[in-house]
PDB file of N, CA and C in Angstrom:
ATOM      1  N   UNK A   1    -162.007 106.097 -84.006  1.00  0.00           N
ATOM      2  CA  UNK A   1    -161.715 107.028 -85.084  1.00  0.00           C
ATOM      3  C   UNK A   1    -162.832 108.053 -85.240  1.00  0.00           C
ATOM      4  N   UNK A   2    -163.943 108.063 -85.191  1.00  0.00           N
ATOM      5  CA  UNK A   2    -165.509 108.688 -85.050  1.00  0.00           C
ATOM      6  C   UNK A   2    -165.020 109.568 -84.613  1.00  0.00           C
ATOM      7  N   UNK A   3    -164.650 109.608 -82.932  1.00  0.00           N
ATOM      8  CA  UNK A   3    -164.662 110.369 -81.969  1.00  0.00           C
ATOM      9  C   UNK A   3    -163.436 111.545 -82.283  1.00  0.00           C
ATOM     10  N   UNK A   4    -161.996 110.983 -82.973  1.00  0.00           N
ATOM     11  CA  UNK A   4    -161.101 111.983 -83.501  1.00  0.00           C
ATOM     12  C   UNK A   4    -161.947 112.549 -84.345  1.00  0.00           C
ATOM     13  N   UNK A   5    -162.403 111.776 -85.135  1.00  0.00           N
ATOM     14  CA  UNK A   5    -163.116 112.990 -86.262  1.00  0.00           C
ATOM     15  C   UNK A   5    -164.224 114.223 -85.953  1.00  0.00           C
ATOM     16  N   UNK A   6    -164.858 113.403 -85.450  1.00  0.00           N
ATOM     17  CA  UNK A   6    -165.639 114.710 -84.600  1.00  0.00           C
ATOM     18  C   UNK A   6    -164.986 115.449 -83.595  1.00  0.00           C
ATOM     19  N   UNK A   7    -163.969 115.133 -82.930  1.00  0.00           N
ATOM     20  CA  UNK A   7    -163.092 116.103 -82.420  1.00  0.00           C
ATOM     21  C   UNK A   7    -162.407 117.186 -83.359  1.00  0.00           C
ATOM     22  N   UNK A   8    -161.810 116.587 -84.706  1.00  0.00           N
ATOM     23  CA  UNK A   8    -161.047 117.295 -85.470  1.00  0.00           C
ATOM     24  C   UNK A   8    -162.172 118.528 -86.315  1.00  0.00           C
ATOM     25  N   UNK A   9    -163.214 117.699 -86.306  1.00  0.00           N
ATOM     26  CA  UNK A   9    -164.393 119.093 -86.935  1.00  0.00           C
ATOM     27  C   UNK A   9    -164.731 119.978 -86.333  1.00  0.00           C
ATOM     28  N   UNK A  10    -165.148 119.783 -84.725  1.00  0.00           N
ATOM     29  CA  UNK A  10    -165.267 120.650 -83.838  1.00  0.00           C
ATOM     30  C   UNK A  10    -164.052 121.836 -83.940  1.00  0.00           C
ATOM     31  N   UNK A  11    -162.861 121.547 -83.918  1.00  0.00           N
ATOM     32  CA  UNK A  11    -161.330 122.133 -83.911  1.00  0.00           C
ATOM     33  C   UNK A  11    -161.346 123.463 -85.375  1.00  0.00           C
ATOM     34  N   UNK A  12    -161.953 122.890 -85.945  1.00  0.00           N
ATOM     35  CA  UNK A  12    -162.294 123.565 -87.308  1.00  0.00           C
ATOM     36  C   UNK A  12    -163.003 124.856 -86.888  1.00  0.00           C
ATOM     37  N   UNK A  13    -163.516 124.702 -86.459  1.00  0.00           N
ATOM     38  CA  UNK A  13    -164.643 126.042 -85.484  1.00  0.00           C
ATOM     39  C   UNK A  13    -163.919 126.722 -84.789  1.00  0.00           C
ATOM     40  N   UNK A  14    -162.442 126.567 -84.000  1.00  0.00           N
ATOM     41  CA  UNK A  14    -162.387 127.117 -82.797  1.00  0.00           C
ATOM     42  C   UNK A  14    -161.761 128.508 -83.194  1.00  0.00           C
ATOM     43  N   UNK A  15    -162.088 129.310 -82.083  1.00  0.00           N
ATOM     44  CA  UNK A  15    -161.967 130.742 -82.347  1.00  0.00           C
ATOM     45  C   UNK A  15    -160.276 130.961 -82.409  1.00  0.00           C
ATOM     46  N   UNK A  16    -159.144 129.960 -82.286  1.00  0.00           N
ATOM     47  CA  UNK A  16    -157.532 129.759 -82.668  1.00  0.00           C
ATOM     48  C   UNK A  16    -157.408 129.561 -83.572  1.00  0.00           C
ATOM     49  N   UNK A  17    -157.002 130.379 -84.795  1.00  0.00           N
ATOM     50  CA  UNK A  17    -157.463 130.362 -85.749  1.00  0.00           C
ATOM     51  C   UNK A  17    -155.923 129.161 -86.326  1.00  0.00           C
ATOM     52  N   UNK A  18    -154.751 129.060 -85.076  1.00  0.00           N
ATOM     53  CA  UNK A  18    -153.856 128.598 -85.578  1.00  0.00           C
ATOM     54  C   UNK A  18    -154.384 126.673 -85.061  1.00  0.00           C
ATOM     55  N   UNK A  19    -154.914 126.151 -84.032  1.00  0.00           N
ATOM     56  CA  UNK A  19    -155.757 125.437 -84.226  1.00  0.00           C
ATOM     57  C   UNK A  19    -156.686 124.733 -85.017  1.00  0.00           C
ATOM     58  N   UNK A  20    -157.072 125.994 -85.506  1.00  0.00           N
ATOM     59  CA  UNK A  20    -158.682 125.665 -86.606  1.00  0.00           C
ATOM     60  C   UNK A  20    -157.196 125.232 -87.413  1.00  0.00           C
ATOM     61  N   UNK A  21    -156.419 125.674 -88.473  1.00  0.00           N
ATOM     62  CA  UNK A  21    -155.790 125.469 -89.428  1.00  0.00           C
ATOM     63  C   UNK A  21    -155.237 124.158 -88.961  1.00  0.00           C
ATOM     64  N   UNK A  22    -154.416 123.559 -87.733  1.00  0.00           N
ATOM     65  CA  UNK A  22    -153.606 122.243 -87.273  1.00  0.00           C
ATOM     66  C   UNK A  22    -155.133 121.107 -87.724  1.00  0.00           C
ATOM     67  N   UNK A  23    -156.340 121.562 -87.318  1.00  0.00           N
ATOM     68  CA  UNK A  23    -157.004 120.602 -87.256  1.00  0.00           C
ATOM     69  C   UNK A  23    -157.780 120.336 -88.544  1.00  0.00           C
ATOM     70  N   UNK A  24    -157.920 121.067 -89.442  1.00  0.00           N
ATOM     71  CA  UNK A  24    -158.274 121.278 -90.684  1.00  0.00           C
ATOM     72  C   UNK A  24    -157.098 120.345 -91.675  1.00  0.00           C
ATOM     73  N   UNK A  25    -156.159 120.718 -91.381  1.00  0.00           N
ATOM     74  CA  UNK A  25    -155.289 119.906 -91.745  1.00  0.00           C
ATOM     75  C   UNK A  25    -154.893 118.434 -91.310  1.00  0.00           C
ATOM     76  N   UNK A  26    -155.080 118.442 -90.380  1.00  0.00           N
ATOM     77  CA  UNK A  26    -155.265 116.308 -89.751  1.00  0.00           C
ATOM     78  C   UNK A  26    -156.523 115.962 -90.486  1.00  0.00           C
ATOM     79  N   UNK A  27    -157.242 116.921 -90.833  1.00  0.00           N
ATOM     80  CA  UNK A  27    -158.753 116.087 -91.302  1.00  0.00           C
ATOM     81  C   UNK A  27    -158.487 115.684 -92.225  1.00  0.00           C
ATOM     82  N   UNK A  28    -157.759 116.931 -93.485  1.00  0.00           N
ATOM     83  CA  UNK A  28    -157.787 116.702 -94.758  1.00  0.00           C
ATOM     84  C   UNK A  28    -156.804 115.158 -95.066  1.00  0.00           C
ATOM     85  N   UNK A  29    -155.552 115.348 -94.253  1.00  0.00           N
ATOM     86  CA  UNK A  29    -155.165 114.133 -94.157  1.00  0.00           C
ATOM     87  C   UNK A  29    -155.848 112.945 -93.691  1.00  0.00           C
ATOM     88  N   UNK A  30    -156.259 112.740 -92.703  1.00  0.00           N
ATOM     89  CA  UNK A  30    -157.334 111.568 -92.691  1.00  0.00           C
ATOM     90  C   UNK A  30    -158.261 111.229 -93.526  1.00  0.00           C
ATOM     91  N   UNK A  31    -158.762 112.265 -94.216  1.00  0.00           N
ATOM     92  CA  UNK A  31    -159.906 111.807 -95.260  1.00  0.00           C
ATOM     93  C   UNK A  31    -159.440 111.545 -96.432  1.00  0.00           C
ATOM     94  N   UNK A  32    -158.182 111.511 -97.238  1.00  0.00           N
ATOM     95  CA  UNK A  32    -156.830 111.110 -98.138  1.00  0.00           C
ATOM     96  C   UNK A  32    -156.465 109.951 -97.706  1.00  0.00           C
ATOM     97  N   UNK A  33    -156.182 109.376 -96.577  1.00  0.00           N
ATOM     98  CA  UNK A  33    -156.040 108.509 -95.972  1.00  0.00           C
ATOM     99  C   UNK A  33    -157.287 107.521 -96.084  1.00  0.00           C
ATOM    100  N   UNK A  34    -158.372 107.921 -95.825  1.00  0.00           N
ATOM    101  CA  UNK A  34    -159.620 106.854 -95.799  1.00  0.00           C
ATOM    102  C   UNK A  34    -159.480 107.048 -97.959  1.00  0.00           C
ATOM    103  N   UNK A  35    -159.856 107.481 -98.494  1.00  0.00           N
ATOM    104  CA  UNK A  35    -160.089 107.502 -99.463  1.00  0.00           C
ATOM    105  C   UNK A  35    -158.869 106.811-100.209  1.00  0.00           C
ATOM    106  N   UNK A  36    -157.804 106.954 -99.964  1.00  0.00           N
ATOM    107  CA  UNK A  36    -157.152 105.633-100.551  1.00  0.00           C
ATOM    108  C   UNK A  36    -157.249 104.414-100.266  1.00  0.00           C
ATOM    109  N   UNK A  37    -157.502 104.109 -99.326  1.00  0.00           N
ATOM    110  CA  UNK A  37    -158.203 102.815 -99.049  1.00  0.00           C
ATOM    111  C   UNK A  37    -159.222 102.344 -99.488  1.00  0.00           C
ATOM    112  N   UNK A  38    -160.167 103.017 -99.841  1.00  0.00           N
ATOM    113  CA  UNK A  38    -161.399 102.601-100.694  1.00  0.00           C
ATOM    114  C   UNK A  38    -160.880 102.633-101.996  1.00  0.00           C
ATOM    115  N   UNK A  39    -159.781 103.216-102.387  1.00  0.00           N
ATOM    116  CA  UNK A  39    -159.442 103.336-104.149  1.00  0.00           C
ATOM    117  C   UNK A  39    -159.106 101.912-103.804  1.00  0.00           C
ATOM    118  N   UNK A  40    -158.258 101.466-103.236  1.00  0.00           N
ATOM    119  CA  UNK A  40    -157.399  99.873-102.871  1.00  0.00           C
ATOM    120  C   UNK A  40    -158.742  99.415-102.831  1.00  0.00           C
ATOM    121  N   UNK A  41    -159.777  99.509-102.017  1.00  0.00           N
ATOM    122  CA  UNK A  41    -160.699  98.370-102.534  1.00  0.00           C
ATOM    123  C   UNK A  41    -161.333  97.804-103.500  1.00  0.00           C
ATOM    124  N   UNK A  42    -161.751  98.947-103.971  1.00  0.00           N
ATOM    125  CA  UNK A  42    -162.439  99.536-105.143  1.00  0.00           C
ATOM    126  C   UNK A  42    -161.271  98.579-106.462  1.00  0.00           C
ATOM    127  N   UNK A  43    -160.147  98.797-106.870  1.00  0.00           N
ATOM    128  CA  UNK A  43    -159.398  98.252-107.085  1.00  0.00           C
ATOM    129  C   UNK A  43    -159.377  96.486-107.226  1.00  0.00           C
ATOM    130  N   UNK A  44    -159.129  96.436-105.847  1.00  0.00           N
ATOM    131  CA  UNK A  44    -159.029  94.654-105.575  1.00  0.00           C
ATOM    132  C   UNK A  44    -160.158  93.703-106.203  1.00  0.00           C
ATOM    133  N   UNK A  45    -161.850  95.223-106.015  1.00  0.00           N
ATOM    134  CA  UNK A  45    -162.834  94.258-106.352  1.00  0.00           C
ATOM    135  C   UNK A  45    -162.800  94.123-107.813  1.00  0.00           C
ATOM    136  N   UNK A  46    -162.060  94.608-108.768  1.00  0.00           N
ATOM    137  CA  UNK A  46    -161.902  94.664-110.476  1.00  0.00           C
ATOM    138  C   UNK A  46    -162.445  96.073-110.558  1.00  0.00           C
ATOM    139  N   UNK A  47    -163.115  97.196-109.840  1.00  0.00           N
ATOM    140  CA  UNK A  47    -163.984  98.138-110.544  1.00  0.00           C
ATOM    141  C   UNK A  47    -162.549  98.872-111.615  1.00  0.00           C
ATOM    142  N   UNK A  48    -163.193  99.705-112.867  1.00  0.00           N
ATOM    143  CA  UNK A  48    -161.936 100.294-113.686  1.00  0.00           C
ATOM    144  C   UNK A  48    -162.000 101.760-112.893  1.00  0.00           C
ATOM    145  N   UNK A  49    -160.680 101.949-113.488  1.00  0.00           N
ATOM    146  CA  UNK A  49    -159.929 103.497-113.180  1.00  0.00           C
ATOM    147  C   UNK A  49    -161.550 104.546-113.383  1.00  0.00           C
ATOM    148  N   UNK A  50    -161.670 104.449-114.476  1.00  0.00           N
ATOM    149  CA  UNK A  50    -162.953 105.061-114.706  1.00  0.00           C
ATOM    150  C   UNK A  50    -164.505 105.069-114.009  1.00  0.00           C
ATOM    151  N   UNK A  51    -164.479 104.044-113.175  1.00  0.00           N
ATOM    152  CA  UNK A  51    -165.264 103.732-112.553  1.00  0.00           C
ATOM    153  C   UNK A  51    -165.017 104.555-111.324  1.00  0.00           C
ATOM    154  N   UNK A  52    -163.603 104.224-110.591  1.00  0.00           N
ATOM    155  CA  UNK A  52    -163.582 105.133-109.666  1.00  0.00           C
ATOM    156  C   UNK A  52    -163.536 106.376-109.293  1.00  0.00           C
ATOM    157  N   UNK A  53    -162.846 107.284-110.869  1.00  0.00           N
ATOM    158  CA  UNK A  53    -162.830 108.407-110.798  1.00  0.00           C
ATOM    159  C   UNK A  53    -164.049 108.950-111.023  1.00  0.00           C
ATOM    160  N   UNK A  54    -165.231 108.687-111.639  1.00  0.00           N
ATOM    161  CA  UNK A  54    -166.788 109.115-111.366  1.00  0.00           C
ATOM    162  C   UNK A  54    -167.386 109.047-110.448  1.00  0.00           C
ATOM    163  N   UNK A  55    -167.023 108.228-109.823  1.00  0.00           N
ATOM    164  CA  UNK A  55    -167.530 108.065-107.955  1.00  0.00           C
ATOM    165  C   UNK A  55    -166.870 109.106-107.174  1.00  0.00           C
ATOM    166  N   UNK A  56    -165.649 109.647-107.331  1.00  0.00           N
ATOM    167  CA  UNK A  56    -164.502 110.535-106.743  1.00  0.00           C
ATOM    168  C   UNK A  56    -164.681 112.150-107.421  1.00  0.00           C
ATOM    169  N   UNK A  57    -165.397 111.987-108.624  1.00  0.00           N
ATOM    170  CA  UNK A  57    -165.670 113.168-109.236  1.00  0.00           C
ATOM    171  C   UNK A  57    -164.317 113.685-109.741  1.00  0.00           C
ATOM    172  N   UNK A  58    -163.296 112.933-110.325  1.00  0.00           N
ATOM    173  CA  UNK A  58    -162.496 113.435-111.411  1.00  0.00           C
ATOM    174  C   UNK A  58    -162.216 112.723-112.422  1.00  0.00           C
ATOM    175  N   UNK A  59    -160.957 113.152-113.267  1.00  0.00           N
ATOM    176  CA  UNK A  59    -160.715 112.155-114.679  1.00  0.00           C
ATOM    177  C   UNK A  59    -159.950 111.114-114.359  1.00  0.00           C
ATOM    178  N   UNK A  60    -160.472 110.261-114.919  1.00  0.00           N
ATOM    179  CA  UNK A  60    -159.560 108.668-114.911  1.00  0.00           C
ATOM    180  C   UNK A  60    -158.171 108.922-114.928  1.00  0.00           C
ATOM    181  N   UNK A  61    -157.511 109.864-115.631  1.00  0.00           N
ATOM    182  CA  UNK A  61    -155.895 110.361-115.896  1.00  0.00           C
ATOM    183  C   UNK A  61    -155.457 110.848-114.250  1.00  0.00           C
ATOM    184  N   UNK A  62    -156.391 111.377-113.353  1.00  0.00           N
ATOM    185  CA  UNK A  62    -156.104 111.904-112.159  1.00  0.00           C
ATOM    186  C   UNK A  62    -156.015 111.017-111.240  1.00  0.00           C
ATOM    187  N   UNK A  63    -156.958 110.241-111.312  1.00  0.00           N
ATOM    188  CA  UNK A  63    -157.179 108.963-110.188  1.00  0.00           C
ATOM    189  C   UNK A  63    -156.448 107.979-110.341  1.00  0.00           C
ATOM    190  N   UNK A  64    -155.726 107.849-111.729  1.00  0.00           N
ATOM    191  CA  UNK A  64    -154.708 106.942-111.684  1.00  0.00           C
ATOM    192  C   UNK A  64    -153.214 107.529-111.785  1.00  0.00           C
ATOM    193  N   UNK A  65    -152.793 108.657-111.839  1.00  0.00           N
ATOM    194  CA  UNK A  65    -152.060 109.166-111.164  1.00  0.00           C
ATOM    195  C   UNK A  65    -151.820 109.401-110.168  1.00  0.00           C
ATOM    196  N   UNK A  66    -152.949 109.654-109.069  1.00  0.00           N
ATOM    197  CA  UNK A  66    -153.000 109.525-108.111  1.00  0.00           C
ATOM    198  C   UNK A  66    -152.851 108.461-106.872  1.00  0.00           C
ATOM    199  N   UNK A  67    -153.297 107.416-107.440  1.00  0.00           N
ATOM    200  CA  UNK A  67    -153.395 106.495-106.841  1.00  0.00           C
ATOM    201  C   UNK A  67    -152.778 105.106-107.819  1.00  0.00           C
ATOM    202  N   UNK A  68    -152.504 105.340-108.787  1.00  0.00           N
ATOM    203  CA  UNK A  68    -151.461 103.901-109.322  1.00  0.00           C
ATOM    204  C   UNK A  68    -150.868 103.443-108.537  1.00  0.00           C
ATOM    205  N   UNK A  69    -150.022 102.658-109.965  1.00  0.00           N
ATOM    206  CA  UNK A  69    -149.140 101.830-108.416  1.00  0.00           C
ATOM    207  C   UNK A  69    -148.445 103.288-108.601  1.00  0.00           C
ATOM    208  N   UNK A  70    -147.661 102.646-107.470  1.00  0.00           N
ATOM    209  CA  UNK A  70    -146.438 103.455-106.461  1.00  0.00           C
ATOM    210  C   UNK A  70    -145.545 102.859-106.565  1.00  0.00           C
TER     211      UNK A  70
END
């Protein structure tokens, strides 16, 4: 996964600007992707809504909208 990612940052740079945008966009998704998974951990271990959204840098109302249940 490292190696996509540093592939996908590199991609961010490239002078295709329709590229730079495909790969800018797999990132943002991957890093949405990793970051819900840490909310799920974060979660499992008891931390509160509030807890996580200060670590994430928004309001508790966002992060649990965001990431509630489903």
């Amino acid at each position: 996964m490292t190696d996509d990612l540093a592939t996908l940052m590199r991609q961010t740079q490239d002078d295709d600007p329709l590229l730079a945008l495909r790969a800018t966009t797999a990132l943002r998704r991957e890093l949405e992707r990793l970051e819900a998974g840490q909310v799920r951990r974060a979660r499992v271990a008891g931390l509160a809504w509030s807890q996580i959204a200060d670590a994430i840098g928004v309001s508790k109302q966002a992060v649990h909208k965001k990431y509630g249940r489903r």
